[in-house]
N, C-alpha and C. Protein backbone atom coordinates (compact mmCIF):
# COMPACT_ATOMS: atom_id res chain seq x y z
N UNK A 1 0.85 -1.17 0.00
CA UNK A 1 0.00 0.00 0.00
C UNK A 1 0.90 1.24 0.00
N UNK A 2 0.65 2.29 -1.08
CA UNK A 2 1.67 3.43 -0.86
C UNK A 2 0.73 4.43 0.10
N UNK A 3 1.23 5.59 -0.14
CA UNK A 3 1.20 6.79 0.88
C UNK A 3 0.63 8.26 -0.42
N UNK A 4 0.14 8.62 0.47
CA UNK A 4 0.12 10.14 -0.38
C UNK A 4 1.02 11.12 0.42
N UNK A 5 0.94 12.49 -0.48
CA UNK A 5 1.94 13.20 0.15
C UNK A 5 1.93 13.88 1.70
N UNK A 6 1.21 13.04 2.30
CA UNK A 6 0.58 13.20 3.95
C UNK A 6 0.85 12.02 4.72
N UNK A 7 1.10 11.18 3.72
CA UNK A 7 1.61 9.60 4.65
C UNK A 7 0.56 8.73 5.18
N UNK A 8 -0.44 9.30 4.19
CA UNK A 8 -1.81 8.44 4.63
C UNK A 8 -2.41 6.83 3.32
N UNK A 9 -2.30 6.00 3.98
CA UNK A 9 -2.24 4.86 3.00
C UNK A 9 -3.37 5.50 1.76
N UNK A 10 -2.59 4.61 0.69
CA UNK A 10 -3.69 4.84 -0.84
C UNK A 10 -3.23 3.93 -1.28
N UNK A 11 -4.43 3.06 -1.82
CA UNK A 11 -4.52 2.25 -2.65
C UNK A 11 -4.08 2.24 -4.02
N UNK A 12 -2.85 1.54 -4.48
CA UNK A 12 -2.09 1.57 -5.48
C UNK A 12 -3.20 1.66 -6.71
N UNK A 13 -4.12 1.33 -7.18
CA UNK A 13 -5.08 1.70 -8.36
C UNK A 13 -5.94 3.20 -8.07
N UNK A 14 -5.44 3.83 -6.94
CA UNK A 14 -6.21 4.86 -7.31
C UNK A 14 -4.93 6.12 -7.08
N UNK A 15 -4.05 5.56 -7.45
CA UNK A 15 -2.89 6.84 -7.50
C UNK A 15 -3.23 7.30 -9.44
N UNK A 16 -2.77 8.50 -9.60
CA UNK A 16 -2.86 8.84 -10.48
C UNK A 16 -1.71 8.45 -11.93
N UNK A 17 -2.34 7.34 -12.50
CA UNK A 17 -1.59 7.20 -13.32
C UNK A 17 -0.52 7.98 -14.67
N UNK A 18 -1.11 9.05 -14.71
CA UNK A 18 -0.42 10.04 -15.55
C UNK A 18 0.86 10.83 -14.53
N UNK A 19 1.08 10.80 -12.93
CA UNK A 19 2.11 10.85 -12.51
C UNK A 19 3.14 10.31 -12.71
N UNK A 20 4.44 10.98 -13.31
CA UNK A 20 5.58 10.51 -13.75
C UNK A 20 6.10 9.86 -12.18
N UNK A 21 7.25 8.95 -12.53
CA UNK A 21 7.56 7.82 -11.18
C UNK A 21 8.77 8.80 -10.70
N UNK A 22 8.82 9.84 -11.54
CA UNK A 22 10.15 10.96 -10.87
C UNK A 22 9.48 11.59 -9.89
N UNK A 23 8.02 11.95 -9.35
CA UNK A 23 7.86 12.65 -8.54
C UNK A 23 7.23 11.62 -7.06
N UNK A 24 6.95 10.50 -7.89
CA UNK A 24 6.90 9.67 -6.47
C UNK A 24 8.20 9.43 -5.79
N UNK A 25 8.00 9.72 -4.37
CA UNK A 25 8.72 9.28 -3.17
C UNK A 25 8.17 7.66 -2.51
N UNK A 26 8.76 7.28 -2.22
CA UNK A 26 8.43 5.52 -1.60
C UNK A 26 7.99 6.13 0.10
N UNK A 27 7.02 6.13 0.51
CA UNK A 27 6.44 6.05 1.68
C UNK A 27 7.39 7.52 2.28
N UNK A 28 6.69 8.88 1.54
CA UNK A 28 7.03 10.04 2.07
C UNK A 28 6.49 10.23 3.56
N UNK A 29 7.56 11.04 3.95
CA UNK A 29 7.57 11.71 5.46
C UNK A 29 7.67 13.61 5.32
N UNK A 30 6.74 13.90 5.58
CA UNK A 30 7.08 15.32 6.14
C UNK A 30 8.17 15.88 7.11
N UNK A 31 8.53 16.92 6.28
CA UNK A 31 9.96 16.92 7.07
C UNK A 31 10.29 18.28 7.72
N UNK A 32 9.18 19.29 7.20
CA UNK A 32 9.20 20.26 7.31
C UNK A 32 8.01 21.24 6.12
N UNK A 33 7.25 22.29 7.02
CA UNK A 33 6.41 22.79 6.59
C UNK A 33 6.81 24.78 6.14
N UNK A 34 6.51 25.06 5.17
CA UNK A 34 7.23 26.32 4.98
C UNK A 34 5.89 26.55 4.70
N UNK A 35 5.88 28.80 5.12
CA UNK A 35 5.03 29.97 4.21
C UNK A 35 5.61 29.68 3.27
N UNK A 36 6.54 30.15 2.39
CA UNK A 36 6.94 30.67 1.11
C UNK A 36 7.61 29.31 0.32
N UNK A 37 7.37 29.37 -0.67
CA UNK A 37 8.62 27.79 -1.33
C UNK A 37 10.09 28.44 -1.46
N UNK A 38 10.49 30.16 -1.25
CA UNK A 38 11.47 30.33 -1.22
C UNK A 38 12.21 29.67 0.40
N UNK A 39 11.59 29.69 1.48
CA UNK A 39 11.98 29.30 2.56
C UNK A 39 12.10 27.72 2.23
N UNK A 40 11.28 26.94 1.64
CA UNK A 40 11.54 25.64 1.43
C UNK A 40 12.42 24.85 0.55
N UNK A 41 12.69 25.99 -0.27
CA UNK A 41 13.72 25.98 -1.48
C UNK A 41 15.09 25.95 -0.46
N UNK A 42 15.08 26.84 0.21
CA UNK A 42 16.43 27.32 1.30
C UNK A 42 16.31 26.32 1.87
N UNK A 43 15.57 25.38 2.68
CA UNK A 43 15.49 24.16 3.54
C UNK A 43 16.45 23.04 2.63
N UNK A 44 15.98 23.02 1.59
CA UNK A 44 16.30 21.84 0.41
C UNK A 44 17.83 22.06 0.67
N UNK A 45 18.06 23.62 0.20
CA UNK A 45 19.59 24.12 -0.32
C UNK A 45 20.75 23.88 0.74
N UNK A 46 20.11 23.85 1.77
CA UNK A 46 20.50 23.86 3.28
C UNK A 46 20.74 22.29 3.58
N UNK A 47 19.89 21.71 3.59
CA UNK A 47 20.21 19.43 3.07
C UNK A 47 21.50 19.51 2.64
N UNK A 48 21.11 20.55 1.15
CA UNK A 48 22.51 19.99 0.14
C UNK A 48 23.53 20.13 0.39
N UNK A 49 23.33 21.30 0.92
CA UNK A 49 25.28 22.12 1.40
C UNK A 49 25.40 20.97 2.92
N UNK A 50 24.26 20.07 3.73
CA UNK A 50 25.32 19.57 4.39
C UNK A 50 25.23 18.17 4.19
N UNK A 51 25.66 17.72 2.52
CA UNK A 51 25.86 16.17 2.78
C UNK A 51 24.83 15.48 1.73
N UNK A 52 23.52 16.08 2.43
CA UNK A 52 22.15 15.28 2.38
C UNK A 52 21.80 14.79 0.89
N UNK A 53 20.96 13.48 0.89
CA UNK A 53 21.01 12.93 -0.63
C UNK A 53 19.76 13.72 -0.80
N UNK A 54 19.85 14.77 -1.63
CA UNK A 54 18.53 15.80 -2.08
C UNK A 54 17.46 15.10 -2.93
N UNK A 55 17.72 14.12 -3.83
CA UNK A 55 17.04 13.27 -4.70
C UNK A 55 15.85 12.43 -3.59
N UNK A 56 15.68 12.09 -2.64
CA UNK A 56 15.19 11.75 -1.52
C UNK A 56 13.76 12.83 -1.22
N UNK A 57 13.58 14.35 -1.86
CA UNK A 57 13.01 15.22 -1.27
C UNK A 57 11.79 15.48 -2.49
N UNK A 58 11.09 16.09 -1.92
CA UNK A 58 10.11 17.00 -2.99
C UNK A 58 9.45 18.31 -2.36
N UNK A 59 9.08 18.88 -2.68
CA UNK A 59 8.51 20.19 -2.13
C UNK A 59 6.66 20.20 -2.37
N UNK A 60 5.98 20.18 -1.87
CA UNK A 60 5.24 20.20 -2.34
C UNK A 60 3.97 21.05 -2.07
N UNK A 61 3.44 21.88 -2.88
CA UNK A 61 2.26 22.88 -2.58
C UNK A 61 1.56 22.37 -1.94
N UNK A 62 0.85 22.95 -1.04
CA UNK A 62 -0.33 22.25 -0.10
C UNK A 62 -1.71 24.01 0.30
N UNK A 63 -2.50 22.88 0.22
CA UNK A 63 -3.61 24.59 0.42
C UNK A 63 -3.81 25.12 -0.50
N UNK A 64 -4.08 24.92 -1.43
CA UNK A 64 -4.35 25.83 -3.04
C UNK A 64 -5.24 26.45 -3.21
N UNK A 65 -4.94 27.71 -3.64
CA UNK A 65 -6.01 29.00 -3.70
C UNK A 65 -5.99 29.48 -5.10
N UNK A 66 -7.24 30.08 -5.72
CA UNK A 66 -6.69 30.69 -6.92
C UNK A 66 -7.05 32.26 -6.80
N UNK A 67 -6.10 33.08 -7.10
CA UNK A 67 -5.99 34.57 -7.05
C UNK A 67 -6.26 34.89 -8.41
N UNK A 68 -7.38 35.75 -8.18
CA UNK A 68 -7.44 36.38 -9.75
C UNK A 68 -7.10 37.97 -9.40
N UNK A 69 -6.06 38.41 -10.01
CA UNK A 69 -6.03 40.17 -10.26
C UNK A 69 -6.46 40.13 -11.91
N UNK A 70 -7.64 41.67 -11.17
CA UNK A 70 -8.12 42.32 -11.73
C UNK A 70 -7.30 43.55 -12.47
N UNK A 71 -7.33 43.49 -13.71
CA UNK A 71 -6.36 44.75 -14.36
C UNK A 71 -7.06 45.64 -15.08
N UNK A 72 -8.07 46.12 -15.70
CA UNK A 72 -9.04 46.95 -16.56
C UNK A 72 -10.39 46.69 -16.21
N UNK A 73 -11.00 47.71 -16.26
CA UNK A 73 -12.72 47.85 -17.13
C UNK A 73 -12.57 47.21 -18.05
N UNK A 74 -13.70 46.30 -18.64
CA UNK A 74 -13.47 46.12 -20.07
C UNK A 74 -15.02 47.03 -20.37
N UNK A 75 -14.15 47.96 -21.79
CA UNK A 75 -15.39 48.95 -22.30
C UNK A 75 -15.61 48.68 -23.86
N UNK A 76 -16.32 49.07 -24.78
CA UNK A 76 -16.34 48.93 -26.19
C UNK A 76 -14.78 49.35 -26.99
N UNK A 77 -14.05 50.38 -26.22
CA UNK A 77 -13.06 50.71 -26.45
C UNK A 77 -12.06 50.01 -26.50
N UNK A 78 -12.35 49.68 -25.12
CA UNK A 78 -10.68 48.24 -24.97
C UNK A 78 -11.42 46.82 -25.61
N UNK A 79 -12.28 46.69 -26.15
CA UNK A 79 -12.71 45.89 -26.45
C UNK A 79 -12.62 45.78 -28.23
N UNK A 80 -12.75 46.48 -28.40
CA UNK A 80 -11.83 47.05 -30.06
C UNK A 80 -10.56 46.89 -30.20
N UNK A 81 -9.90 47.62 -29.39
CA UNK A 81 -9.13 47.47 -29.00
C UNK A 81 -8.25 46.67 -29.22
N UNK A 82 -8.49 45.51 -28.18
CA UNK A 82 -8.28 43.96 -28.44
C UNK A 82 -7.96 43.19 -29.66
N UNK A 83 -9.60 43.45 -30.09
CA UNK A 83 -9.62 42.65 -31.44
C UNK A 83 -8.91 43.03 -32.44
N UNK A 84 -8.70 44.46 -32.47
CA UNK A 84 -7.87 44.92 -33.64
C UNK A 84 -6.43 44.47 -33.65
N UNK A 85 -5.60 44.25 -32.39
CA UNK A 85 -4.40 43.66 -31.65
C UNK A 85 -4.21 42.48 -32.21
N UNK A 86 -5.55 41.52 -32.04
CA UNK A 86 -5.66 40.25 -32.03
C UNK A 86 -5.48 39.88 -33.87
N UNK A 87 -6.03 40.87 -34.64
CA UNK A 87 -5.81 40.93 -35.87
C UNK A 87 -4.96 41.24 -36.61
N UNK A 88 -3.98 42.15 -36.30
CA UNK A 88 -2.68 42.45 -36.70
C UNK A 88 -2.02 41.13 -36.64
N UNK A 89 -1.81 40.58 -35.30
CA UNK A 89 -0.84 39.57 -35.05
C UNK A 89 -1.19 38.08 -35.81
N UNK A 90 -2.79 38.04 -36.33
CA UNK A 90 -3.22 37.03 -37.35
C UNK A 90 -2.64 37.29 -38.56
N UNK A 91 -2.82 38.38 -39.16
CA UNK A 91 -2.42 38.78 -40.39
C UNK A 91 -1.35 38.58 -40.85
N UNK A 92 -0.15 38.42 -40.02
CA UNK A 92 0.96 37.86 -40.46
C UNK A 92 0.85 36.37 -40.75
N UNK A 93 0.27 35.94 -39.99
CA UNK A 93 0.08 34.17 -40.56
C UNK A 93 -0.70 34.45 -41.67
N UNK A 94 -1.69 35.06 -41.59
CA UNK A 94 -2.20 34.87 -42.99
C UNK A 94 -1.61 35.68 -44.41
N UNK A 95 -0.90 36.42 -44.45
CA UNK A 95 -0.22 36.83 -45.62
C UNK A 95 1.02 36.06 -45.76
N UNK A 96 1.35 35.17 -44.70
CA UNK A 96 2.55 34.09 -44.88
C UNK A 96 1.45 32.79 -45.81
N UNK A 97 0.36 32.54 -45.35
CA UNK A 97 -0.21 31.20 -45.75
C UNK A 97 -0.68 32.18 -47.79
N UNK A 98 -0.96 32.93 -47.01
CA UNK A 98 -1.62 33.76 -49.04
C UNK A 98 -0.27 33.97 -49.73
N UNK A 99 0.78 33.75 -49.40
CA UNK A 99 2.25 34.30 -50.10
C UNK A 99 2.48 33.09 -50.35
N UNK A 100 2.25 31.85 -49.69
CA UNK A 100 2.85 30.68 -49.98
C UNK A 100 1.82 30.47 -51.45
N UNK A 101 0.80 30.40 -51.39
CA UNK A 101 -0.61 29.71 -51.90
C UNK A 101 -0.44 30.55 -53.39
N UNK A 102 -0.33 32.17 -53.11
CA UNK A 102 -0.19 32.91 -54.48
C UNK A 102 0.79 33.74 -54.84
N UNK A 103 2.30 32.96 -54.75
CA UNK A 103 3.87 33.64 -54.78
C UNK A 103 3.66 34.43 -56.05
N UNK A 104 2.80 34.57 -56.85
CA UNK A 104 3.01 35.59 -57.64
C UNK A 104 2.43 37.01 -57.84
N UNK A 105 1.57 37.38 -56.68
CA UNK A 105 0.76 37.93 -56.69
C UNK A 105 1.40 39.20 -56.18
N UNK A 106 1.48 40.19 -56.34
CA UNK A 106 1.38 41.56 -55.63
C UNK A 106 2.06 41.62 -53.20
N UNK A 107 2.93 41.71 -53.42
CA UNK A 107 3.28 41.40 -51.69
C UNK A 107 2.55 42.23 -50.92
N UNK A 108 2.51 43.60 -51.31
CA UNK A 108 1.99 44.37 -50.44
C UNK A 108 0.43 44.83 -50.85
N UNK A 109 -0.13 44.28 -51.68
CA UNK A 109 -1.30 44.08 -51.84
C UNK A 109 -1.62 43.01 -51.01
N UNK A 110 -0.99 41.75 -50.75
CA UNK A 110 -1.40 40.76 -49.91
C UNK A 110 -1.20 40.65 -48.54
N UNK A 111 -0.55 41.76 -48.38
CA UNK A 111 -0.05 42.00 -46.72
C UNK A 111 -1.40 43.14 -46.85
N UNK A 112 -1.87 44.04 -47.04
CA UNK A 112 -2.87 45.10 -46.77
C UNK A 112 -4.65 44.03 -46.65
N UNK A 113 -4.61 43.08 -47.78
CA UNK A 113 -5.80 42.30 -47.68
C UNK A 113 -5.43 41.52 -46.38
N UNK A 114 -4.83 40.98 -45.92
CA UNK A 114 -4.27 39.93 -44.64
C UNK A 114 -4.75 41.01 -43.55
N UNK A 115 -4.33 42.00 -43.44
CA UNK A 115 -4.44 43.11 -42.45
C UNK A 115 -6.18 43.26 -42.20
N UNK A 116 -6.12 43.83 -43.22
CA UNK A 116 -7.80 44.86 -42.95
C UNK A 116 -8.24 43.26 -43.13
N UNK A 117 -8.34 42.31 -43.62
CA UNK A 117 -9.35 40.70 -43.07
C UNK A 117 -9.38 40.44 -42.10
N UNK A 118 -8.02 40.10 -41.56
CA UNK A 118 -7.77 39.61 -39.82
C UNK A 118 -8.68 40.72 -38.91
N UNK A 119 -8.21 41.70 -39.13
CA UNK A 119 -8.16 42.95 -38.18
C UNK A 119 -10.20 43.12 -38.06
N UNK A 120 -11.03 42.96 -39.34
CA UNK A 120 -12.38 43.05 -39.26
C UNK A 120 -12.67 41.78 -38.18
N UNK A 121 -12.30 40.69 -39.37
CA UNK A 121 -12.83 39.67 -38.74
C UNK A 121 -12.15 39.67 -37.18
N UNK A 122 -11.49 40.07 -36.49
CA UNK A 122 -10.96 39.93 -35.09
C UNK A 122 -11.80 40.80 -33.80
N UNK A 123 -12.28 41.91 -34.98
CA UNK A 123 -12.72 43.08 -34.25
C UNK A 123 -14.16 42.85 -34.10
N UNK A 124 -14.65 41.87 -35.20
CA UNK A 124 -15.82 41.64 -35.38
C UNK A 124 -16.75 40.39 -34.46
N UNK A 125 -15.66 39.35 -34.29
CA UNK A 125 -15.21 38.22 -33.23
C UNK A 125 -15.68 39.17 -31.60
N UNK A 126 -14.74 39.97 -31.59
CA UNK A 126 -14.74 40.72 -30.36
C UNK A 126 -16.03 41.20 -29.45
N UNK A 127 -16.32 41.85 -31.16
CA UNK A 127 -17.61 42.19 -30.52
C UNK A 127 -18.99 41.75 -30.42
N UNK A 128 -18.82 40.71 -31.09
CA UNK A 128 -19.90 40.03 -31.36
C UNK A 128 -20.21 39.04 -29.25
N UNK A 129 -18.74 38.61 -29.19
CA UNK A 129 -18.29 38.14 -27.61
C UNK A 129 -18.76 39.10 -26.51
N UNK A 130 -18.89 40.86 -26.89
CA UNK A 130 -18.53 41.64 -25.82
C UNK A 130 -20.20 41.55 -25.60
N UNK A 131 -21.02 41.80 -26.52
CA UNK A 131 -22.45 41.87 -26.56
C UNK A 131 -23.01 40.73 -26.28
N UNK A 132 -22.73 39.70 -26.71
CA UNK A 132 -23.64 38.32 -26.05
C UNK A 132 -22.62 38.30 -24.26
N UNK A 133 -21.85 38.61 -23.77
CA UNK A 133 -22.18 38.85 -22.31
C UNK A 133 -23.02 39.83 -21.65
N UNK A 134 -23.16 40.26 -22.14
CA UNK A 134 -24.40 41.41 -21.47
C UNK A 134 -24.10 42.27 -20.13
N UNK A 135 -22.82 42.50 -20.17
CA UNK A 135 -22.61 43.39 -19.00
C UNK A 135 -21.72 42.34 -18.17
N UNK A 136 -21.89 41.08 -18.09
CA UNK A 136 -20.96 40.50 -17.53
C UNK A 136 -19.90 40.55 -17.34
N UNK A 137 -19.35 40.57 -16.22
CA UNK A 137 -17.82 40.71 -16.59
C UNK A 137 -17.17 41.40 -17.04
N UNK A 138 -17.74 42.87 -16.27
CA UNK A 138 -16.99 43.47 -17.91
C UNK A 138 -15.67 44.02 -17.15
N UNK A 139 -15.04 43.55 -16.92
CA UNK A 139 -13.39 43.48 -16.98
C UNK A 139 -12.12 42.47 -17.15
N UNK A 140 -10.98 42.79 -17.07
CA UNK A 140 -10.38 41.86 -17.54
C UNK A 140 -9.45 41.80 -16.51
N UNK A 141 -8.96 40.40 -16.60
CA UNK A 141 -8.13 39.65 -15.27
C UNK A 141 -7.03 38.88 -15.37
N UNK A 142 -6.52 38.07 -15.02
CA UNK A 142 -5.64 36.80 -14.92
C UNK A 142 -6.16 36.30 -13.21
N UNK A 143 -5.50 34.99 -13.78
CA UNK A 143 -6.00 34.03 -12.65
C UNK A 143 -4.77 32.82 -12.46
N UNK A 144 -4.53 32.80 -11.27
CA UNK A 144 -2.93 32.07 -11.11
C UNK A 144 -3.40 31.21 -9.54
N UNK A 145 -2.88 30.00 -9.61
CA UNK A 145 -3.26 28.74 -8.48
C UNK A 145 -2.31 28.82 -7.85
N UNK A 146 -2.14 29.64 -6.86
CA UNK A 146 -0.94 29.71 -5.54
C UNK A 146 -1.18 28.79 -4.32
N UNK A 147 0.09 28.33 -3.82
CA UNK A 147 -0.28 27.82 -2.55
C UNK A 147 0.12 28.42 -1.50
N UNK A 148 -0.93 27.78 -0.27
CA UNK A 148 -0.02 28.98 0.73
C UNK A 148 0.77 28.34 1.91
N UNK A 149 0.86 26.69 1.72
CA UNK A 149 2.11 26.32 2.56
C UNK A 149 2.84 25.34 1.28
N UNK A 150 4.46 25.41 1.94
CA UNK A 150 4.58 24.23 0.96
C UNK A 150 5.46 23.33 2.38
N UNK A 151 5.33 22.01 1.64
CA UNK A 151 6.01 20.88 2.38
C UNK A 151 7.31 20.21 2.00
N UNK A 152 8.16 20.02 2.74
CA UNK A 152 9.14 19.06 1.91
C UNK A 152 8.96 17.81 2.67
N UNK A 153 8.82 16.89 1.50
CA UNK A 153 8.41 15.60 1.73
C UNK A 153 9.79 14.94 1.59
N UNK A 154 10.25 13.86 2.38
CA UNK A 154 11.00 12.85 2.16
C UNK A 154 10.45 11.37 2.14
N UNK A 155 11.87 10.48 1.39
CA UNK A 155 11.86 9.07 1.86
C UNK A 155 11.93 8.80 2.98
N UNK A 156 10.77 7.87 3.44
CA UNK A 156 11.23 7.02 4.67
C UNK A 156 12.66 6.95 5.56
N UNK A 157 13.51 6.30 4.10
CA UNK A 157 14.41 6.01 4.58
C UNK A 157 15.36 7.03 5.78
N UNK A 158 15.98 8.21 5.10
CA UNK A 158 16.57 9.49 5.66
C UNK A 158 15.57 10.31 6.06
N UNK A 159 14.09 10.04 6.35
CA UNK A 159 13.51 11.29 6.78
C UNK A 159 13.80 11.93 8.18
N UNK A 160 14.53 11.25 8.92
CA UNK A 160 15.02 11.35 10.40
C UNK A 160 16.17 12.22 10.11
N UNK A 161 17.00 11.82 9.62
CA UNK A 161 17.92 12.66 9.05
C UNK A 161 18.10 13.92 8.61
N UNK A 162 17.06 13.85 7.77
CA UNK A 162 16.59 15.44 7.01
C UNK A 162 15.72 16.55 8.41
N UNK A 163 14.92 15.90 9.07
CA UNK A 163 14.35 16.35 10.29
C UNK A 163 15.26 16.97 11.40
N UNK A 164 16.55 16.32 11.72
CA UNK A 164 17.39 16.68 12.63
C UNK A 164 18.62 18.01 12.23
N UNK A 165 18.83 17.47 10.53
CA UNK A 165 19.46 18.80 10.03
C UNK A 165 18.66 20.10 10.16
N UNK A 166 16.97 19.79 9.39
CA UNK A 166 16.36 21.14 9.13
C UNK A 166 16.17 21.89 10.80
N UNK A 167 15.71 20.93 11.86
CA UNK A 167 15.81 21.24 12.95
C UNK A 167 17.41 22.04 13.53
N UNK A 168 18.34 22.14 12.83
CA UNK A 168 19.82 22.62 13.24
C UNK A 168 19.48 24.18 12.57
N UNK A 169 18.65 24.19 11.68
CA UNK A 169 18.59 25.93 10.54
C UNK A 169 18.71 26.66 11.87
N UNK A 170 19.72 27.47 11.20
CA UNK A 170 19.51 29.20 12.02
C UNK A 170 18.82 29.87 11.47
N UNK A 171 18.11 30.87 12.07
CA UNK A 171 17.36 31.97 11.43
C UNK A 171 18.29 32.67 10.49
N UNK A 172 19.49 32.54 10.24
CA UNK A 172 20.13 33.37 9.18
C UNK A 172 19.74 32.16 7.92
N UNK A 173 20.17 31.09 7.67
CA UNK A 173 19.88 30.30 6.77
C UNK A 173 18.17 29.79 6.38
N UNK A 174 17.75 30.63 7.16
CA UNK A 174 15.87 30.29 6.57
C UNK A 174 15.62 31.81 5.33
């Protein structure tokens, strides 16, 4: 029977098979709990510089939150905006795919049709999106899955080991 990263038995068919066997540990031990993964990163670095077989360790997020910052209003403006952005940067693929398709044709006639196509159709995309939300949402964000402890997990084997070093940290080396 293995362990999850808490040391609580799991049944070998319900571990996740798309986990690579590089991040399993054989019957992990907690060895130490950090705020920041820079403090746990320093825990690790701190193993290494004395000795410790680091390959033995993993760090691992625990507590997962997702933070979204908010960066704009979204208005008809920035919303044009956008699409017109979004169309420029098409237009180069597409006057690369129309240059391949009609090498004899006029270049900068086919770079101006690539342009004003992308750029409608992008702007047109846009807004067609901004109006079927109906007021929803109307700003724009990112969204990032932080954790807010992390753990370093060990092997069984040295987890005593790793426990008695991290227990030696001075507050200068955290």
């Amino acid at each position: 029977m293995t362990q999850d990263p808490y040391g609580r038995p799991m049944a070998t068919s319900t571990r996740n098979s798309r986990t690579s066997s590089l991040f399993d540990l054989e019957y992990p031990r907690s060895v130490g709990v950090f705020d920041t993964y820079v403090a746990a990163e320093k825990a690790v670095d701190y193993l290494a510089d004395n000795g410790f077989p680091v390959g033995n360790l993993a760090i691992v997020g625990t507590d997962l939150r997702t933070v979204e910052r908010v960066l704009a209003r979204k208005t008809w403006r920035t919303v044009l905006m956008q699409g017109g952005a979004q169309g420029l940067s098409t237009a180069l693929i597409l006057f690369l795919v129309l240059w391949l398709f009609i090498p004899s044709a006029n270049i900068l006639a086919l770079l101006l049709a690539a342009v004003v196509f992308s750029v409608l159709v992008s702007t047109a995309f846009a807004s067609i999106g901004y109006l079927m939300s109906r007021g929803e949402r109307d700003f724009t964000s990112v969204q990032q899955t932080v954790a807010t402890r992390y753990e370093v997990l060990c092997e069984h084997k040295v987890a005593e080991q790793a426990q008695e070093l991290i227990a030696g940290m001075t507050p200068a080396n955290i």
